[in-house]
Protein backbone atom coordinates (compact mmCIF):
# COMPACT_ATOMS: atom_id res chain seq x y z
CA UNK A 1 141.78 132.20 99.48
CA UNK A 2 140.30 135.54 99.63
CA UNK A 3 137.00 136.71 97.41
CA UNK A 4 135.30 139.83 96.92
CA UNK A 5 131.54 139.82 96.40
CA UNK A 6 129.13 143.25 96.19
CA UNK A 7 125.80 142.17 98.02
CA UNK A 8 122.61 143.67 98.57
CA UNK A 9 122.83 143.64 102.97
CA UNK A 10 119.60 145.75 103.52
CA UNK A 11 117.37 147.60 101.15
CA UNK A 12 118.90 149.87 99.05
CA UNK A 13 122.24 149.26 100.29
CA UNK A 14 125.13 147.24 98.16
CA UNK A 15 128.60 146.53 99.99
CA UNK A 16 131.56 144.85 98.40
CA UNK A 17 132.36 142.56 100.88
CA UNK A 18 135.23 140.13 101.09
CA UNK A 19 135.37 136.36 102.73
CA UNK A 20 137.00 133.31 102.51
CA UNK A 21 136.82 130.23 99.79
CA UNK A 22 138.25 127.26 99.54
CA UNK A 23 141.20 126.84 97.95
CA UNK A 24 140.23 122.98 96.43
CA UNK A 25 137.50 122.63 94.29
CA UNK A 26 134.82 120.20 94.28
CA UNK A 27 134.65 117.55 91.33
CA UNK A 28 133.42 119.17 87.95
CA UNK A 29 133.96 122.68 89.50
CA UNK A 30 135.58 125.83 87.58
CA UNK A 31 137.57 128.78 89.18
CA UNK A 32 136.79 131.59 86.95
CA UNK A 33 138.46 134.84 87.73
CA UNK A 34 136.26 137.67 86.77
CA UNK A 35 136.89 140.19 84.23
CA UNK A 36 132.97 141.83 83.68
CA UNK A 37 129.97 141.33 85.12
CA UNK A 38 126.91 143.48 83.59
CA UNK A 39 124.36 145.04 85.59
CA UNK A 40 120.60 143.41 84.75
CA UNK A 41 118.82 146.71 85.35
CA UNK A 42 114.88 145.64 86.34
CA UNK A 43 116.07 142.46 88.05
CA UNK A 44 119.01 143.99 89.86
CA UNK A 45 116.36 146.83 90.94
CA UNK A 46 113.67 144.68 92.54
CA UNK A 47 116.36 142.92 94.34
CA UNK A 48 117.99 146.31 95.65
CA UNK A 49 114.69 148.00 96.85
CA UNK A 50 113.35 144.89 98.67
CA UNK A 51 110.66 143.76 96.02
CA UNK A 52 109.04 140.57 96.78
CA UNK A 53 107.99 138.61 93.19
CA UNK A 54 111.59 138.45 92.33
CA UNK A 55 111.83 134.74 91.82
CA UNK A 56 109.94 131.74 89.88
CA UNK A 57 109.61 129.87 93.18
CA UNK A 58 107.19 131.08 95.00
CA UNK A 59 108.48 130.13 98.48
CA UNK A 60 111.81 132.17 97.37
CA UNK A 61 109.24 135.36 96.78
CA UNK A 62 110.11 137.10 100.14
CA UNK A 63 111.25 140.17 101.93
CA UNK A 64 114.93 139.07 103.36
CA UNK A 65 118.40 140.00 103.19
CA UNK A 66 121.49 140.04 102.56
CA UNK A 67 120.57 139.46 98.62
CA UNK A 68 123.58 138.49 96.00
CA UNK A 69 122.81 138.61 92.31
CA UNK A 70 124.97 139.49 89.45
CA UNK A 71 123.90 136.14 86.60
CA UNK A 72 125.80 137.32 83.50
CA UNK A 73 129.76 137.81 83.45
CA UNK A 74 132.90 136.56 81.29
CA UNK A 75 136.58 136.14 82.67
CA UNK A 76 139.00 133.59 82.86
CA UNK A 77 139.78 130.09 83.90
CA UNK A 78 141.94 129.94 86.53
CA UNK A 79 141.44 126.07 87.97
CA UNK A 80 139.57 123.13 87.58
CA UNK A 81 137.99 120.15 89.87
CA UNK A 82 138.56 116.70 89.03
CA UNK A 83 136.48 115.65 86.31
CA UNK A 84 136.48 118.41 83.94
CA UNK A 85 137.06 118.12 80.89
CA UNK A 86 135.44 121.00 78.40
CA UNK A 87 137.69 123.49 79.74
CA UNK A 88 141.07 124.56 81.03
CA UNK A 89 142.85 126.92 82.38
CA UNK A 90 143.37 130.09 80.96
CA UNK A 91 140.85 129.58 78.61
CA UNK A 92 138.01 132.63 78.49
CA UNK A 93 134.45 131.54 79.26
CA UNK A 94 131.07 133.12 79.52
CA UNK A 95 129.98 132.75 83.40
CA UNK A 96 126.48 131.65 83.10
CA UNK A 97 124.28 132.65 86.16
CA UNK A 98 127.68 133.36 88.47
CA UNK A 99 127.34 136.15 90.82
CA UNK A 100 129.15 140.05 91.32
CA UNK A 101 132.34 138.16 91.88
CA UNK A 102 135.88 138.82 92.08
CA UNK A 103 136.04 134.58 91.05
CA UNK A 104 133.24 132.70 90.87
CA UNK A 105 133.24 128.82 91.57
CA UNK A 106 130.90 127.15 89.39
CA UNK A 107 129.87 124.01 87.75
CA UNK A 108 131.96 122.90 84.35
CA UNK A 109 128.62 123.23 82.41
CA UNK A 110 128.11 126.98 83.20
CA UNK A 111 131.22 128.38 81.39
CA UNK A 112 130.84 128.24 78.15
CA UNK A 113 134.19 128.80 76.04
CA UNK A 114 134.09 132.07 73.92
CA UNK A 115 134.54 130.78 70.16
CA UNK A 116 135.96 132.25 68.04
CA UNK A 117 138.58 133.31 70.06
CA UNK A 118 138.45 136.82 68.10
CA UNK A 119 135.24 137.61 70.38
CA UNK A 120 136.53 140.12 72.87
CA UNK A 121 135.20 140.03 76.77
CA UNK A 122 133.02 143.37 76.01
CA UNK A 123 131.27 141.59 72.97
CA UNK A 124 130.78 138.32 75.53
CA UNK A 125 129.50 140.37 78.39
CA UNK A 126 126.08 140.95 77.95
CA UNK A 127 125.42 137.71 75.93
CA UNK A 128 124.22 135.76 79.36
CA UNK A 129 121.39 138.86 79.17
CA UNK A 130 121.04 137.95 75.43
CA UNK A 131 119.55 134.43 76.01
CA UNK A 132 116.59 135.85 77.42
CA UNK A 133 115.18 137.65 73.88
CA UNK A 134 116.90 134.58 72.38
CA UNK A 135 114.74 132.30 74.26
CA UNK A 136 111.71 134.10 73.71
CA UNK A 137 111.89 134.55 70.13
CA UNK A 138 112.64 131.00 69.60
CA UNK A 139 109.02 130.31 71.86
CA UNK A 140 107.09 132.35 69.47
CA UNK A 141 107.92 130.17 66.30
CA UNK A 142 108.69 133.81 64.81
CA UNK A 143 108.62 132.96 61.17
CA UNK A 144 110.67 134.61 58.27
CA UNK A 145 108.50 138.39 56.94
CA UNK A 146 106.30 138.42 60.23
CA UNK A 147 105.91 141.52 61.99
CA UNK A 148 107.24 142.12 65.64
CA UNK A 149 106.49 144.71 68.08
CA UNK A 150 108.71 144.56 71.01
CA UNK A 151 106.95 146.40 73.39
CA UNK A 152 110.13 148.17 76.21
CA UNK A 153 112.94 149.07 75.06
CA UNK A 154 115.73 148.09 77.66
CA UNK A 155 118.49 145.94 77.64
CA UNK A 156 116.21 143.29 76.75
CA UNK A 157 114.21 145.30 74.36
CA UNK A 158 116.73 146.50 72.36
CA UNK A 159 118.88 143.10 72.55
CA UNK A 160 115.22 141.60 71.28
CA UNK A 161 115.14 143.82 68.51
CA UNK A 162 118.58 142.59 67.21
CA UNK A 163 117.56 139.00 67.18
CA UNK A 164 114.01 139.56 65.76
CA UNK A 165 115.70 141.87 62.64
CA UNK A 166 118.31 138.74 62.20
CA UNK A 167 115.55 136.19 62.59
CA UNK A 168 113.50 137.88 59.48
CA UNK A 169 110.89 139.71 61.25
CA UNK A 170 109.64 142.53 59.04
CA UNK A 171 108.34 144.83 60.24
CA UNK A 172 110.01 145.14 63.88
CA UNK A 173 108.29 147.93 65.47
CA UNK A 174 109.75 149.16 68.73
CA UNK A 175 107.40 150.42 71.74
CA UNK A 176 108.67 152.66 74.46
CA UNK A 177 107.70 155.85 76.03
CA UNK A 178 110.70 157.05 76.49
CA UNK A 179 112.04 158.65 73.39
CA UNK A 180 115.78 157.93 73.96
CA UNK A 181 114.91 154.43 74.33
CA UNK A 182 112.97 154.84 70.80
CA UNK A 183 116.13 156.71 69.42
CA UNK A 184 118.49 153.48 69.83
CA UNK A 185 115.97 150.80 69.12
CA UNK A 186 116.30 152.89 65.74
CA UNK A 187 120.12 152.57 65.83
CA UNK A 188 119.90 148.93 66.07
CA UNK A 189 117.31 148.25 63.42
CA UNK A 190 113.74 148.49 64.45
CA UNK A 191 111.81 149.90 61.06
CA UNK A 192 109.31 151.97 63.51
CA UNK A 193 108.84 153.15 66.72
CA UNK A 194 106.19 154.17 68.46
CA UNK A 195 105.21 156.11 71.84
CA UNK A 196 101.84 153.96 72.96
CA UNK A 197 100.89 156.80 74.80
CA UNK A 198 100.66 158.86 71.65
CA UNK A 199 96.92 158.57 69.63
CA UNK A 200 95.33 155.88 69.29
CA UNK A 201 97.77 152.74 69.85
CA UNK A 202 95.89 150.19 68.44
CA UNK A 203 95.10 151.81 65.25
CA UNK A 204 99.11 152.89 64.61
CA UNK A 205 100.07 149.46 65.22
CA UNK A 206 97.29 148.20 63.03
CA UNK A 207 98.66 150.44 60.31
CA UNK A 208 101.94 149.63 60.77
CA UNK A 209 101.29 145.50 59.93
CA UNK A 210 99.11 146.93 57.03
CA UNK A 211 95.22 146.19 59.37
CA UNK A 212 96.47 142.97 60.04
CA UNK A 213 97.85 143.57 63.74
CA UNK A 214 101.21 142.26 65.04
CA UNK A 215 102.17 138.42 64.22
CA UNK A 216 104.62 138.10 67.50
CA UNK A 217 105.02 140.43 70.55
CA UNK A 218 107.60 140.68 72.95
CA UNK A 219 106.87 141.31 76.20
CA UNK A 220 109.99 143.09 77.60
CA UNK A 221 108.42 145.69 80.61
CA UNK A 222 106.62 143.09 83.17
CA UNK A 223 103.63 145.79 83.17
CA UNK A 224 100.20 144.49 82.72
CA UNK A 225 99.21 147.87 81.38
CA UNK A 226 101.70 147.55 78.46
CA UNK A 227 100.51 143.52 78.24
CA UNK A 228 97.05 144.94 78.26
CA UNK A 229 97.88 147.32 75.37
CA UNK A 230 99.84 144.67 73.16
CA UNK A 231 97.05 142.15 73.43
CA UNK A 232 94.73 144.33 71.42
CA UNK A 233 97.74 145.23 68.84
CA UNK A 234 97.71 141.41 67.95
CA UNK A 235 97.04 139.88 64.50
CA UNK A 236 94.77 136.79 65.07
CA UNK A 237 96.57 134.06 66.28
CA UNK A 238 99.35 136.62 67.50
CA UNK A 239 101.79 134.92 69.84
CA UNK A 240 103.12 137.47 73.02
CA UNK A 241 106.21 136.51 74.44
CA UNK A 242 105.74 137.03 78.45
CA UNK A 243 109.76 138.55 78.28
CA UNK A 244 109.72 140.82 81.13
CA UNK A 245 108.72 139.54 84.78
CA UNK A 246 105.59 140.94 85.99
CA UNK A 247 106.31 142.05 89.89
CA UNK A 248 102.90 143.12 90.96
CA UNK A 249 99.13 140.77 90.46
CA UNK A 250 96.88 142.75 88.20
CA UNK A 251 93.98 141.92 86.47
CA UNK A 252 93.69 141.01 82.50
CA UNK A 253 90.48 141.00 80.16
CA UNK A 254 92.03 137.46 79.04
CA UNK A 255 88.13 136.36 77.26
CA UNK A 256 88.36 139.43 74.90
CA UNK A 257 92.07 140.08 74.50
CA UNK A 258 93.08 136.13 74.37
CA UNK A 259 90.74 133.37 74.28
CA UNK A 260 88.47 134.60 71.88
CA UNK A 261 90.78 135.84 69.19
CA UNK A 262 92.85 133.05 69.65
CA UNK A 263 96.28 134.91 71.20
CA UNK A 264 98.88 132.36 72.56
CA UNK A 265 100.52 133.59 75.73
CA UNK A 266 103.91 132.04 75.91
CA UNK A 267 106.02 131.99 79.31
CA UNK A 268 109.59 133.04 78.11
CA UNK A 269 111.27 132.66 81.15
CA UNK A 270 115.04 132.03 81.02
CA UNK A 271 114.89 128.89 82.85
CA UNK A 272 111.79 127.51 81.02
CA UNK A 273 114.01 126.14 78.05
CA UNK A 274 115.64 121.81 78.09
CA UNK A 275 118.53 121.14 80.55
CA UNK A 276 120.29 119.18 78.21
CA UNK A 277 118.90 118.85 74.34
CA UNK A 278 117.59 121.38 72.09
CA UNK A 279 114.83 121.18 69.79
CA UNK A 280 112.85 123.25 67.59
CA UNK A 281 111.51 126.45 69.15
CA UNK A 282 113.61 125.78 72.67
CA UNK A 283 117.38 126.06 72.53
CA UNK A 284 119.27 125.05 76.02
CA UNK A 285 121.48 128.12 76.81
CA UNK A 286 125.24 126.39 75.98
CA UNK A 287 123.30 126.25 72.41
CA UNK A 288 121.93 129.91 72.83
CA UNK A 289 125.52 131.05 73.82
CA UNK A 290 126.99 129.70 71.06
CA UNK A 291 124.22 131.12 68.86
CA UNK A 292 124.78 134.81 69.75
CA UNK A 293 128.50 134.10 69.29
CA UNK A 294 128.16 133.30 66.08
CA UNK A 295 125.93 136.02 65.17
CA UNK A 296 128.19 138.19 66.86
CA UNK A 297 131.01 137.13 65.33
CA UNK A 298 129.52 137.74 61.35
CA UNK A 299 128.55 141.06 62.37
CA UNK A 300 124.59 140.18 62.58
CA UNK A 301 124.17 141.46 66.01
CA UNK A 302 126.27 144.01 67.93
CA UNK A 303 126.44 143.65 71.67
CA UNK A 304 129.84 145.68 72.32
CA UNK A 305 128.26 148.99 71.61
CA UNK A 306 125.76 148.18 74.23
CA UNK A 307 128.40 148.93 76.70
CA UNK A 308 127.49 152.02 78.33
CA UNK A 309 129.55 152.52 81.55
CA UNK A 310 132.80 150.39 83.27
CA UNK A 311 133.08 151.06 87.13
CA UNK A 312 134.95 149.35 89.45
CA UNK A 313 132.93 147.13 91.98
CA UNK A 314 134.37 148.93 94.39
CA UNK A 315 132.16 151.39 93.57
CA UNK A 316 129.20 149.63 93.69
CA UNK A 317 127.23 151.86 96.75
CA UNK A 318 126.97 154.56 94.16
CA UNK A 319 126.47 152.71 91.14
CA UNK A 320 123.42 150.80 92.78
CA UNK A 321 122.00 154.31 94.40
CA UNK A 322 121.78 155.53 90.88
CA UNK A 323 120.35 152.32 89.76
CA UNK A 324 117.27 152.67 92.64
CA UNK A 325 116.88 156.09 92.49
CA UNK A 326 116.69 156.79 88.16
CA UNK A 327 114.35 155.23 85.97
CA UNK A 328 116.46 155.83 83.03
CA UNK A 329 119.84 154.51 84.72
CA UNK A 330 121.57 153.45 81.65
CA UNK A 331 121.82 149.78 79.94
CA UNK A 332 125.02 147.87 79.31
CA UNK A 333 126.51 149.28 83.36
CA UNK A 334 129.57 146.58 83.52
CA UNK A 335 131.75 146.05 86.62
CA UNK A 336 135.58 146.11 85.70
CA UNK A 337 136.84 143.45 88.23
CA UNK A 338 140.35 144.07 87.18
CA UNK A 339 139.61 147.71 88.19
CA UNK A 340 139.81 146.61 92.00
CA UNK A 341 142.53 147.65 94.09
């Protein structure tokens, strides 16, 4: 059967191109045919302009293409391999790590049935993005009336700020120099915000947490600069959240800014979380899924209004231009694979 797939073939460039699959799946495989897949802005980017650091293995960290990305999606079940058994189809599932696909073909144990079924496919589409903040709030041991600064204010950012104001955290303080991205960290419930390239950082965040400094950071720009600048907002004992995924070496005062004042640095990566079991302070993803679900679902969180734009992946070339050529190309950018023609 045919597929349709938007790929990175050179830098800068993204085609939809189509090819064939096989019909017959493979035992414990799941035909899912798309209905959104959300755009992961500073991943997506590095990809698309030919960045090298763009994976956690290092022998993956290089210059070639053709590219294909695209991890967070929802559609619909449309057949199943021998074997499985936790879903069916027809039955709407979160794609977890799929591609830009018109169906992806993936293992039974990365979609994740949407429960309850009142949970619409906008409210399900960014929740793959979700697990990220999810996972790195959960590293931190964030405990209930501790301050949080997250520190870029993104998809992640602002997703992070959710999940730290329905964790407890109090104050959450949200860092950004761009004021539109302060603006909506507002809207969905930081208590402050504040431009770090304003004054004097240190002593706003100091006064914020009343001279204590921030309990738990979260990391969400991958700039050493900002890391540089949280470290010395920290409380003693402060926990930073490494959230967004640093793309070029630098060079840290780690003797002053952590090992003397006793600052844990904590690798949040998606993937650094238990295959199978959860435990305390490191949820697998099905778990972290079903988390934000529920959350959603009682009206803690609210990822449907983070929808910004719906294209068709058709028009992917000009989506992607935007994407490489605007720092401020909007969150929440879904394909619409039902938009195709």
């Amino acid at each position: 059967m045919k597929n349709r797939q938007i790929v990175f073939t050179a830098p800068g460039k993204a085609e939809l191109l189509e090819y064939d699959i096989p019909d017959e799946l493979k035992p414990g495989e799941v035909r899912v045919k798309t209905k959104y897949t959300a755009i992961s802005s500073g991943t997506e980017r590095a990809n698309l302009v030919g960045e090298v650091n763009i994976s956690g293995v290092r022998r993956l960290c290089n210059g070639n293409f053709p590219r294909k990305v695209g991890y967070c999606g929802v559609g619909t079940v449309t057949k199943t391999g021998r074997g499985v058994s936790g879903v069916k189809p027809g039955q709407r599932v979160i794609i977890y790590f799929g591609k830009h696909c018109e169906y992806n073909v993936i293992p039974e144990e990365k979609a994740v049935p949407i429960t309850p079924e009142s949970l619409t496919d906008e409210e399900a589409a960014l929740m793959v993005i979700g697990c990220f903040p999810e996972n790195a709030i959960r590293k931190t041991r964030l405990e209930l009336g501790e301050s949080v600064s997250v520190v870029g204010l993104g998809i992640l950012g602002i997703l992070a700020v959710q999940l730290a104001r329905a964790a407890g955290a109090t104050p959450v303080i949200g860092v950004d120099l761009n004021p539109d991205c302060r603006e909506k960290a507002k809207k969905y419930g930081a208590d402050f915000v504040v431009d770090p390239a304003e004054g004097d950082y240190e002593a706003r965040m100091k006064a914020l947490t009343g001279g204590k400094g921030v309990d738990v950071t979260i990391e969400a720009t991958g700039s050493y600069k900002a890391l540089n600048s949280a470290l010395r907002c920290c409380a003693p004992m402060g926990r930073v959240a490494l959230l967004g995924c640093t793309r070029t070496p630098d060079i840290m005062d780690l003797y002053h800014d952590v090992h003397f004042p006793g600052v844990q640095l904590i690798g949040a990566h998606n993937f650094a979380r238990p295959v199978h079991d959860s435990y305390p302070g490191c949820w697998t993803y099905r778990d972290d899924l079903l988390a934000q679900m529920r959350l959603q679902s009682l009206g803690r969180i609210d990822m449907k209004s983070l929808v910004s734009e719906k294209h068709s992946p058709e028009e992917c070339p000009e989506v992607f231009g935007r994407l490489a050529a605007d720092p401020n190309f909007p969150s929440g950018v879904l394909f619409d694979w039902d938009m195709l023609k």
